[in-house]
PDB file of N, CA and C in Angstrom:
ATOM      1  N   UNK A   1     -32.717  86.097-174.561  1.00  0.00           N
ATOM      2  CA  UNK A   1     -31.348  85.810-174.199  1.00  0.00           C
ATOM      3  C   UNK A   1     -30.588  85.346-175.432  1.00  0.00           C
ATOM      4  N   UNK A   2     -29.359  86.174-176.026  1.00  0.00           N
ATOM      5  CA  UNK A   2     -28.838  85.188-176.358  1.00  0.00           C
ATOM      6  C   UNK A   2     -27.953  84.431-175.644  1.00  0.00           C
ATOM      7  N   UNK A   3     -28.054  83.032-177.132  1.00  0.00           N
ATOM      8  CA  UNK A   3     -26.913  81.778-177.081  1.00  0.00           C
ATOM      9  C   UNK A   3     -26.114  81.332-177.839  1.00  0.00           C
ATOM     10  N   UNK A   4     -25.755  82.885-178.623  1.00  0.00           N
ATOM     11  CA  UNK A   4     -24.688  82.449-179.473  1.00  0.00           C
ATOM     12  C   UNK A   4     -24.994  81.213-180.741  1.00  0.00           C
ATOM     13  N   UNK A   5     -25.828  81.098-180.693  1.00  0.00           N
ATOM     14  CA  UNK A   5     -25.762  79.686-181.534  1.00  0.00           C
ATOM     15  C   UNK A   5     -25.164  78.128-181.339  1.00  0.00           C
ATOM     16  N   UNK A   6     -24.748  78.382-179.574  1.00  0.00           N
ATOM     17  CA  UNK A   6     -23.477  76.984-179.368  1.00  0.00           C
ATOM     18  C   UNK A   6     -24.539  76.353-178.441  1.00  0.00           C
ATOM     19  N   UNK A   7     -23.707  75.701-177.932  1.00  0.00           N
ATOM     20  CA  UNK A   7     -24.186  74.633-176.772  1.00  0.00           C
ATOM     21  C   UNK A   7     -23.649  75.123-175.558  1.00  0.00           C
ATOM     22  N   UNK A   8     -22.230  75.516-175.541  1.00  0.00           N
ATOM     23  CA  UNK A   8     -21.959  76.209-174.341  1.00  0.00           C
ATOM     24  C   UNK A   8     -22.259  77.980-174.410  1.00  0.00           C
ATOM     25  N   UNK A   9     -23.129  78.561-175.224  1.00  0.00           N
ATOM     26  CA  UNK A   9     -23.885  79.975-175.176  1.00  0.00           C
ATOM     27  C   UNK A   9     -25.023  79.398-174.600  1.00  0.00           C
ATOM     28  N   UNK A  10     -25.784  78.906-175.005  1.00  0.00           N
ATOM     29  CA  UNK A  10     -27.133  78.663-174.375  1.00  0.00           C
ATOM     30  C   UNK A  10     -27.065  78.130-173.184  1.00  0.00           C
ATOM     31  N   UNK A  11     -26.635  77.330-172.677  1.00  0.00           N
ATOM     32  CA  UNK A  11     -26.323  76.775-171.046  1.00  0.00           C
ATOM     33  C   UNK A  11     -26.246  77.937-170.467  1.00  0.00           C
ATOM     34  N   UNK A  12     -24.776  78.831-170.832  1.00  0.00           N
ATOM     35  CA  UNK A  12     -24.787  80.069-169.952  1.00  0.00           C
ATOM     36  C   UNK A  12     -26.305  80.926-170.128  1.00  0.00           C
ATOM     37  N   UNK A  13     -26.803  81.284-171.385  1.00  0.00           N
ATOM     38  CA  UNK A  13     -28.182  81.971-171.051  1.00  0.00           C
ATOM     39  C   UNK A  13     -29.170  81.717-170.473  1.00  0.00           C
ATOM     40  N   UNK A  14     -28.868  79.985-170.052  1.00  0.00           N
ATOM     41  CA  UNK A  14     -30.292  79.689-169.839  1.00  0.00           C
ATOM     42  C   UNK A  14     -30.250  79.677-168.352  1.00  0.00           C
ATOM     43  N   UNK A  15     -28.698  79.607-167.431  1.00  0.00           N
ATOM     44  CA  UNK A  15     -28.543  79.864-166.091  1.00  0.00           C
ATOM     45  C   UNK A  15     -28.421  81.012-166.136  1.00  0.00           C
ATOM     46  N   UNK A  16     -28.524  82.230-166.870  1.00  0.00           N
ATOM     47  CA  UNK A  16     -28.727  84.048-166.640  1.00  0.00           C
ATOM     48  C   UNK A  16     -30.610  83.781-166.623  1.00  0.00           C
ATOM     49  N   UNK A  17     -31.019  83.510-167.609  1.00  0.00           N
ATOM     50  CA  UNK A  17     -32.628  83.220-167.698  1.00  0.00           C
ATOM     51  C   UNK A  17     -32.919  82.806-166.086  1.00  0.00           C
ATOM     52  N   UNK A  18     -32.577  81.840-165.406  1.00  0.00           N
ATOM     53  CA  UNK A  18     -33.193  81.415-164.343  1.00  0.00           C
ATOM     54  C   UNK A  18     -32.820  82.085-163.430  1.00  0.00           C
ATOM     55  N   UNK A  19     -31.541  82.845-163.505  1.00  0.00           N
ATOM     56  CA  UNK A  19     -31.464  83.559-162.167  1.00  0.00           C
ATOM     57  C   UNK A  19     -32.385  85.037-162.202  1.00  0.00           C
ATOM     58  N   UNK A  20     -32.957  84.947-163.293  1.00  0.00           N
ATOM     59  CA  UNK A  20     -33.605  86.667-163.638  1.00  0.00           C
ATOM     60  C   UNK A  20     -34.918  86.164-163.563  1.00  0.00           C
ATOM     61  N   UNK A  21     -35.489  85.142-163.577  1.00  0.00           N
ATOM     62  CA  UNK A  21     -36.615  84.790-164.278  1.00  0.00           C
ATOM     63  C   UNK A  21     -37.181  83.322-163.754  1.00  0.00           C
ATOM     64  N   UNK A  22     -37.175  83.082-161.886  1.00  0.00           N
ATOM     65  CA  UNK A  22     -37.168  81.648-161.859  1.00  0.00           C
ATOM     66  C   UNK A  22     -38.400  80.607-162.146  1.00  0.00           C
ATOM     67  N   UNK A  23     -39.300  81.574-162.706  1.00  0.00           N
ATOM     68  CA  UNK A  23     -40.983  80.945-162.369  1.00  0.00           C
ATOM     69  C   UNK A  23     -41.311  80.620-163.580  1.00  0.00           C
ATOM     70  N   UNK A  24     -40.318  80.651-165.081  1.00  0.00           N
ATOM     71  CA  UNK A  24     -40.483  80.538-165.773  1.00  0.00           C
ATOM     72  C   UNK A  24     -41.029  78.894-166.471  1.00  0.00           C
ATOM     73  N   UNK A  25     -41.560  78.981-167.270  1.00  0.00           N
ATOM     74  CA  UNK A  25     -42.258  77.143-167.412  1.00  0.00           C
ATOM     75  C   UNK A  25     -42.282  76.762-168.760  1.00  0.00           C
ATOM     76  N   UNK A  26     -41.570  77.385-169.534  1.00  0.00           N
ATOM     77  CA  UNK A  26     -41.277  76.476-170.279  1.00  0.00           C
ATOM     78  C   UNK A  26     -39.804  77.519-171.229  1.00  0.00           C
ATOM     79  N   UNK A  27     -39.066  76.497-172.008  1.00  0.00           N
ATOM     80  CA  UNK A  27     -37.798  77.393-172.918  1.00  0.00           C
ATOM     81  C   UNK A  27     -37.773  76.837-174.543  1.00  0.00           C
ATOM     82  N   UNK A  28     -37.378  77.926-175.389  1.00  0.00           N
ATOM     83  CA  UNK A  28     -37.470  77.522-176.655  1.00  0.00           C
ATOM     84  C   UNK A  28     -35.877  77.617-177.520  1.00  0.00           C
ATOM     85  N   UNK A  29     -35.823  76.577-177.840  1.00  0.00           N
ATOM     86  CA  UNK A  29     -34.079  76.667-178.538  1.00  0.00           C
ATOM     87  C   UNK A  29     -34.287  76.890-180.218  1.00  0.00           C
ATOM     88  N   UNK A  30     -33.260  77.586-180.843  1.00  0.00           N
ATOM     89  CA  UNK A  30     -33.872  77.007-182.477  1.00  0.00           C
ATOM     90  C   UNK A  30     -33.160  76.180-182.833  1.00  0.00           C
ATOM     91  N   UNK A  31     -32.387  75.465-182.007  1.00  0.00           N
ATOM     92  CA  UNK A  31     -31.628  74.457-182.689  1.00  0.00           C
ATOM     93  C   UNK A  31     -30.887  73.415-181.606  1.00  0.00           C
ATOM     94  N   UNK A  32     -31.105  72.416-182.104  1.00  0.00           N
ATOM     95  CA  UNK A  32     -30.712  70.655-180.798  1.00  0.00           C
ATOM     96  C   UNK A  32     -29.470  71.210-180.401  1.00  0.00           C
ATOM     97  N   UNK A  33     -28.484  71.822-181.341  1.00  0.00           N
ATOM     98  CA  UNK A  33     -27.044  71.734-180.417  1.00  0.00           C
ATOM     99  C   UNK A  33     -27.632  73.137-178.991  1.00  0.00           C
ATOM    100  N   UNK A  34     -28.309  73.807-179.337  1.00  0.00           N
ATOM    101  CA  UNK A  34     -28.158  74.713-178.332  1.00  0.00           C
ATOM    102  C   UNK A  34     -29.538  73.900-176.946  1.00  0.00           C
ATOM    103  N   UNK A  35     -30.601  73.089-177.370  1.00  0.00           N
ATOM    104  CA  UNK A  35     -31.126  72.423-176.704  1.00  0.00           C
ATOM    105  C   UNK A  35     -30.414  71.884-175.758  1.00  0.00           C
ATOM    106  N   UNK A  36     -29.616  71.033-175.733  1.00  0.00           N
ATOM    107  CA  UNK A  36     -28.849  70.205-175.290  1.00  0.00           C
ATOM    108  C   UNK A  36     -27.860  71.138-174.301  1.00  0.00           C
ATOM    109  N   UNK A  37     -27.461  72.555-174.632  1.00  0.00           N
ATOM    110  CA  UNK A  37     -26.999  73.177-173.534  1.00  0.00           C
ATOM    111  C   UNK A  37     -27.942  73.939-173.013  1.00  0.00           C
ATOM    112  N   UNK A  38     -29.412  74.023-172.791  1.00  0.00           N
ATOM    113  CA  UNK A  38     -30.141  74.291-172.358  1.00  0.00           C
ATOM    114  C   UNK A  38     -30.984  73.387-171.340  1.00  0.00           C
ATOM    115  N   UNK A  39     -30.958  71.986-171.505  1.00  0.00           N
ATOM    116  CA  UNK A  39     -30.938  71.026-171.055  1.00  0.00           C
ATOM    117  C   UNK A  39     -30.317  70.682-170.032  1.00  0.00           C
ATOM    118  N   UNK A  40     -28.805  70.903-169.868  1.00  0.00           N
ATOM    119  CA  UNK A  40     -27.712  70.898-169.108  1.00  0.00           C
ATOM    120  C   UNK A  40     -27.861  71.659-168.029  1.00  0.00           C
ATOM    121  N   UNK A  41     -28.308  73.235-168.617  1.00  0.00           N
ATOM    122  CA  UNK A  41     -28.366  74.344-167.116  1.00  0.00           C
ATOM    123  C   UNK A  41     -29.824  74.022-166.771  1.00  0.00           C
ATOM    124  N   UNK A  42     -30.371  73.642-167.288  1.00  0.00           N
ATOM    125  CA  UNK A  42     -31.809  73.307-166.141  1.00  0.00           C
ATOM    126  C   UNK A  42     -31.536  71.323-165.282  1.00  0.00           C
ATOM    127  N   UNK A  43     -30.547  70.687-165.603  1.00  0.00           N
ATOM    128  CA  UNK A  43     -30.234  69.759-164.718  1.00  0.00           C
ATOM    129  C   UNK A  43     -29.374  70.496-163.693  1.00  0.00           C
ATOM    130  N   UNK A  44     -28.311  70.834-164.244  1.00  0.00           N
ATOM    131  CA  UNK A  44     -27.808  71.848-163.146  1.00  0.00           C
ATOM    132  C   UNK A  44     -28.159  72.365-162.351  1.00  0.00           C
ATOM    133  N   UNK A  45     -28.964  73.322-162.386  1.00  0.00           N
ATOM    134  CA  UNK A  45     -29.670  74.061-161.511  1.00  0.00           C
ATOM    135  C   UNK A  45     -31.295  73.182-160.693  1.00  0.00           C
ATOM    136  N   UNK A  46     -31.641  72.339-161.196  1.00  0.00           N
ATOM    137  CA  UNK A  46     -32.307  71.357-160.717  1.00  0.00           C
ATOM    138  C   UNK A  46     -33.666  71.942-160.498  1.00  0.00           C
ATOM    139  N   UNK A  47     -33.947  72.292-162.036  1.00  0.00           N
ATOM    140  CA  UNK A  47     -35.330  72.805-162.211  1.00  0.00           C
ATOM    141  C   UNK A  47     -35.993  71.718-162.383  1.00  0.00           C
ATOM    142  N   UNK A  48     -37.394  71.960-162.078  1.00  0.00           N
ATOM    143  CA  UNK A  48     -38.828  71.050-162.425  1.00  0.00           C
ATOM    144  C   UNK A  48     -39.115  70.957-163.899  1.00  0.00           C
ATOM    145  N   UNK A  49     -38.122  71.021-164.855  1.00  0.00           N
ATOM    146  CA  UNK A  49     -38.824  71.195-165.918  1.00  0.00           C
ATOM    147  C   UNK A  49     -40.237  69.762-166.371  1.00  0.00           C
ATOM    148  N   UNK A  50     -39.541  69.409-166.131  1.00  0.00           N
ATOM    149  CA  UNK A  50     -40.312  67.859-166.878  1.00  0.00           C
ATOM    150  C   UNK A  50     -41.210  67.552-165.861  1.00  0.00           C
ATOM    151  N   UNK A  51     -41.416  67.358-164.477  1.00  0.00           N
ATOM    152  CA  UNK A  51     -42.038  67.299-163.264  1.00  0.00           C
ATOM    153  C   UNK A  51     -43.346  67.895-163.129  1.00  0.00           C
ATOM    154  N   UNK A  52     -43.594  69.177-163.894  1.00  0.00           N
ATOM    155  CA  UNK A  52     -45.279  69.289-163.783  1.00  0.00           C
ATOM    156  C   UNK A  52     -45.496  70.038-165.103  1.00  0.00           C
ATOM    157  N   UNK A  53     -46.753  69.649-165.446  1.00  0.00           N
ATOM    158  CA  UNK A  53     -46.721  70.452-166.703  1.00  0.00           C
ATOM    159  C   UNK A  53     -47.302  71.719-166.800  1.00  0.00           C
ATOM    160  N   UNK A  54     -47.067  72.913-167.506  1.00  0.00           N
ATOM    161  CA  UNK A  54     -47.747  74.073-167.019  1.00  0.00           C
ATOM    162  C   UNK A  54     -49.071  74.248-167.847  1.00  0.00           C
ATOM    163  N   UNK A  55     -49.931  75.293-167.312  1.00  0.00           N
ATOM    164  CA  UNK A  55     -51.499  74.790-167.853  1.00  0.00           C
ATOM    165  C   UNK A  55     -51.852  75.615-168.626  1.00  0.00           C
TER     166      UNK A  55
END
């Protein structure tokens, strides 16, 4: 996916990512500003990220 390189690109990719892709378990940013809008769409959307760890 891209994210543009922003904070508000990656939020939007990362709520396209979950609606294509919900079983997914873990996400990789290359950079904190785009973390942080990646962060955002998985509170949003009210994923498990942190809640179990995958094995």
């Amino acid at each position: 996916m891209d994210g543009s390189f922003s904070e508000a690109g990656a939020k939007e990719a990362v709520y396209r990512l979950l609606a294509q892709q919900p079983d997914i378990t873990a996400l990789f940013c290359i950079s904190d500003l785009m973390a942080l809008g990646a962060l955002q769409a998985v509170r949003g959307k009210a994923w498990r990220f942190f809640a179990e760890p995958s094995g």
